[in-house]
C-alpha atoms as a PDB file:
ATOM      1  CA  UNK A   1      22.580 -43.906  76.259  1.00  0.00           C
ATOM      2  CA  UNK A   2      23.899 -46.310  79.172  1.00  0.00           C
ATOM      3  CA  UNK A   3      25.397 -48.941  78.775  1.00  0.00           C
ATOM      4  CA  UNK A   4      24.130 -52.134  81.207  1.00  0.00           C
ATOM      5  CA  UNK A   5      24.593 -55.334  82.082  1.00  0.00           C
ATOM      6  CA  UNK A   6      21.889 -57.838  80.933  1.00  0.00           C
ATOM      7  CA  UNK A   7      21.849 -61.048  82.271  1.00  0.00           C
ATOM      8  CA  UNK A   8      19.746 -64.289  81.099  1.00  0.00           C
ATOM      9  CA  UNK A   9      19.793 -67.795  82.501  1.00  0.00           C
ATOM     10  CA  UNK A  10      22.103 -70.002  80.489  1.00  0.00           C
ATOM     11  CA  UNK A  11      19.415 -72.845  80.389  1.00  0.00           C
ATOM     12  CA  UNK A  12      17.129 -70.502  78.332  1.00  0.00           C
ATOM     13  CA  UNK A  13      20.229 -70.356  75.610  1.00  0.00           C
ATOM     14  CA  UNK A  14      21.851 -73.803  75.829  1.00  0.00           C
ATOM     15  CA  UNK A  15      18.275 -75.689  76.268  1.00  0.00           C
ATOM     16  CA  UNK A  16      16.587 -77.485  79.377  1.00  0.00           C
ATOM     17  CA  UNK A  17      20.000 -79.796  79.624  1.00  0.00           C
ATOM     18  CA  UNK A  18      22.032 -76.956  80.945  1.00  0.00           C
ATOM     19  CA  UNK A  19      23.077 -78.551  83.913  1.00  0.00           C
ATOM     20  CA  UNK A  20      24.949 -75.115  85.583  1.00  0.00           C
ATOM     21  CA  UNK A  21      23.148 -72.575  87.179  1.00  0.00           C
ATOM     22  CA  UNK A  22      24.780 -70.312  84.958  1.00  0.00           C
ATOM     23  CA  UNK A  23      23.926 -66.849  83.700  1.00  0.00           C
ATOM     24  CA  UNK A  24      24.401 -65.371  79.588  1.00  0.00           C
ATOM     25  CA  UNK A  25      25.950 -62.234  80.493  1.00  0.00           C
ATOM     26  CA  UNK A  26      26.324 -59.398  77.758  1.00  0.00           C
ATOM     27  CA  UNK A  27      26.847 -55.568  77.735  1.00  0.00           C
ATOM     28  CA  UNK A  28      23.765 -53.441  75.744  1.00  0.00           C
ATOM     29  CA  UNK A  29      23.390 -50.166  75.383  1.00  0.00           C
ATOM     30  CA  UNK A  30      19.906 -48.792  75.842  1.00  0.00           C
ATOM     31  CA  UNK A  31      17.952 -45.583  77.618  1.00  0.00           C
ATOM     32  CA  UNK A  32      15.010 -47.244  79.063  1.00  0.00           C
ATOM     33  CA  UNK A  33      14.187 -51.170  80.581  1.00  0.00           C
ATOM     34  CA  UNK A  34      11.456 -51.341  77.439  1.00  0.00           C
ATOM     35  CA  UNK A  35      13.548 -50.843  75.003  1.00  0.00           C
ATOM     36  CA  UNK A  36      16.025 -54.529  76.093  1.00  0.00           C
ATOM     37  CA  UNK A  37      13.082 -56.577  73.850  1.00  0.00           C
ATOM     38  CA  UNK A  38      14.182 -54.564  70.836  1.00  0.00           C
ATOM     39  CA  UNK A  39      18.071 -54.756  71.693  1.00  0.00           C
ATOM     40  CA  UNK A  40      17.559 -59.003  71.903  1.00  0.00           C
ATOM     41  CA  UNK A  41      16.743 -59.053  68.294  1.00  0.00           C
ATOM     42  CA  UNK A  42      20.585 -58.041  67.604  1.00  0.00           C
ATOM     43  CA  UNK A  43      22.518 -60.506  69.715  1.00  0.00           C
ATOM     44  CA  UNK A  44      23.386 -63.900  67.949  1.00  0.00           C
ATOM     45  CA  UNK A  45      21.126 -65.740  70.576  1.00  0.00           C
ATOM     46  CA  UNK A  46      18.673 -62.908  71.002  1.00  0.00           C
ATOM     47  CA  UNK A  47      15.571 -65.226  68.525  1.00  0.00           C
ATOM     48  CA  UNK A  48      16.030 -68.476  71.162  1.00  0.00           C
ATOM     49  CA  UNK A  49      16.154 -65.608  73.959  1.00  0.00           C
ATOM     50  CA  UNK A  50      12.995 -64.336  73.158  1.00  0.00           C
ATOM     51  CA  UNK A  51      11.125 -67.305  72.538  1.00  0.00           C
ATOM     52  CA  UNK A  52      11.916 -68.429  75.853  1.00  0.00           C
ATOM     53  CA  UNK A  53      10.873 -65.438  77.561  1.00  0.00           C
ATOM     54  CA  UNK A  54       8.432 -64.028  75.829  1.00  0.00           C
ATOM     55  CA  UNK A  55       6.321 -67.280  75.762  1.00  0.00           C
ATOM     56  CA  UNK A  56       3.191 -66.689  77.370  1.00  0.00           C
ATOM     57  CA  UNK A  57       4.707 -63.811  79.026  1.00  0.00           C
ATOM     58  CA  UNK A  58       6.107 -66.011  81.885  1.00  0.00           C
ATOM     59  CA  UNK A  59       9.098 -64.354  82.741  1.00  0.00           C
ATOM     60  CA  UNK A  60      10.191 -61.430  85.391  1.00  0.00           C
ATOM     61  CA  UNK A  61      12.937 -58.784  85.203  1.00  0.00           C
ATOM     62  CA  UNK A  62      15.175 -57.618  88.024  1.00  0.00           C
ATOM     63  CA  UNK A  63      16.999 -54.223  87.828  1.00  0.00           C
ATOM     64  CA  UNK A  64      19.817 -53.647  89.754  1.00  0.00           C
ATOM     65  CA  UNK A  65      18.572 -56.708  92.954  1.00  0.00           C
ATOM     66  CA  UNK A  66      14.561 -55.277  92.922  1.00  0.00           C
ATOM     67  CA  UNK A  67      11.780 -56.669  91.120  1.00  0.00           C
ATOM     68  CA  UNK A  68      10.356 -54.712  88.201  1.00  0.00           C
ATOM     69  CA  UNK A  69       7.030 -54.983  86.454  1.00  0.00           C
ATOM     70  CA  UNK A  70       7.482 -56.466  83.435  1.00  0.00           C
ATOM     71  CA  UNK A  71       3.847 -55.195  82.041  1.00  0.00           C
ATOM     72  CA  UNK A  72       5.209 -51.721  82.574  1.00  0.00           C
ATOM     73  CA  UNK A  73       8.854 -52.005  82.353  1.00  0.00           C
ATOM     74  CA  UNK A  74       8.714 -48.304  80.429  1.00  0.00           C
ATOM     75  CA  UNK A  75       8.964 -46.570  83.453  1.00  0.00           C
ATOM     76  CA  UNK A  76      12.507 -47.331  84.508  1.00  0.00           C
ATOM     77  CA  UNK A  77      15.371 -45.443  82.986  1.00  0.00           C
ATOM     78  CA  UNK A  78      18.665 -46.718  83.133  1.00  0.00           C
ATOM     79  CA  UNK A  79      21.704 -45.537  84.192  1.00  0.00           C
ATOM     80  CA  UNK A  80      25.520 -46.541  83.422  1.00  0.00           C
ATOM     81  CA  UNK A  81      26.176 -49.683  85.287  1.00  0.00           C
ATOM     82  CA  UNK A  82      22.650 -50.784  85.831  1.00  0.00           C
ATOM     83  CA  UNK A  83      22.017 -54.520  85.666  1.00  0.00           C
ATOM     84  CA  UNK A  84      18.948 -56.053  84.457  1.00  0.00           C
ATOM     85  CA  UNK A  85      18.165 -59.686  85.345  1.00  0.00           C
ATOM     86  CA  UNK A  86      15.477 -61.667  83.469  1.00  0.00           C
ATOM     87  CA  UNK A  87      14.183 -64.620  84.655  1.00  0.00           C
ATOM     88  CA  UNK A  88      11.505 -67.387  83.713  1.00  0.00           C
ATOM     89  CA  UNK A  89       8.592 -67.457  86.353  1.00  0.00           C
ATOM     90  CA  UNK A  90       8.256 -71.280  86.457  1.00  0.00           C
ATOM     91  CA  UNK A  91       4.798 -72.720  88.235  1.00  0.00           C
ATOM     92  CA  UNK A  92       4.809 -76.425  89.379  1.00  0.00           C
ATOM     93  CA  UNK A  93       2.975 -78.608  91.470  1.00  0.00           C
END
């Protein structure tokens, strides 16, 4: 399986107050962009991670620079090197 870079706003991990535009960046190893959900659950922050993200289903993933579906993320493999991006989709007004 490849190993790839996935990368999470630092806000979502340190809380609202996180005043850097900073990303969480960790290595994974996984076959397919479905399966990063499941890898969360093992990294110390993964519980927080997915709370954040999965809430309401408000957040989009970016693989290697180019938007991605993230209602059908199964149909991207991964390849060494790849980096996956996910980020809240915020609405305001």
């Amino acid at each position: 399986m490849p190993r790839v870079k996935l990368k999470i706003p630092a806000w979502l991990i340190q809380g609202v107050k996180f005043q850097l535009a900073a990303f969480y960046e960790t290595y994974i190893t996984v076959a397919e962009l479905g399966s990063i959900i499941e890898e969360l659950h093992s990294l110390p922050q993964g519980r927080r991670i997915l709370q954040s993200l999965l809430k309401d289903k408000t957040f989009g993933i970016i693989l290697n620079g180019v938007y991605v579906n993230p209602e059908d993320p199964s149909e991207n493999q991964l390849k060494e090197g790849d980096e996956v991006t996910f980020i809240p989709l915020l609405d305001g007004g």
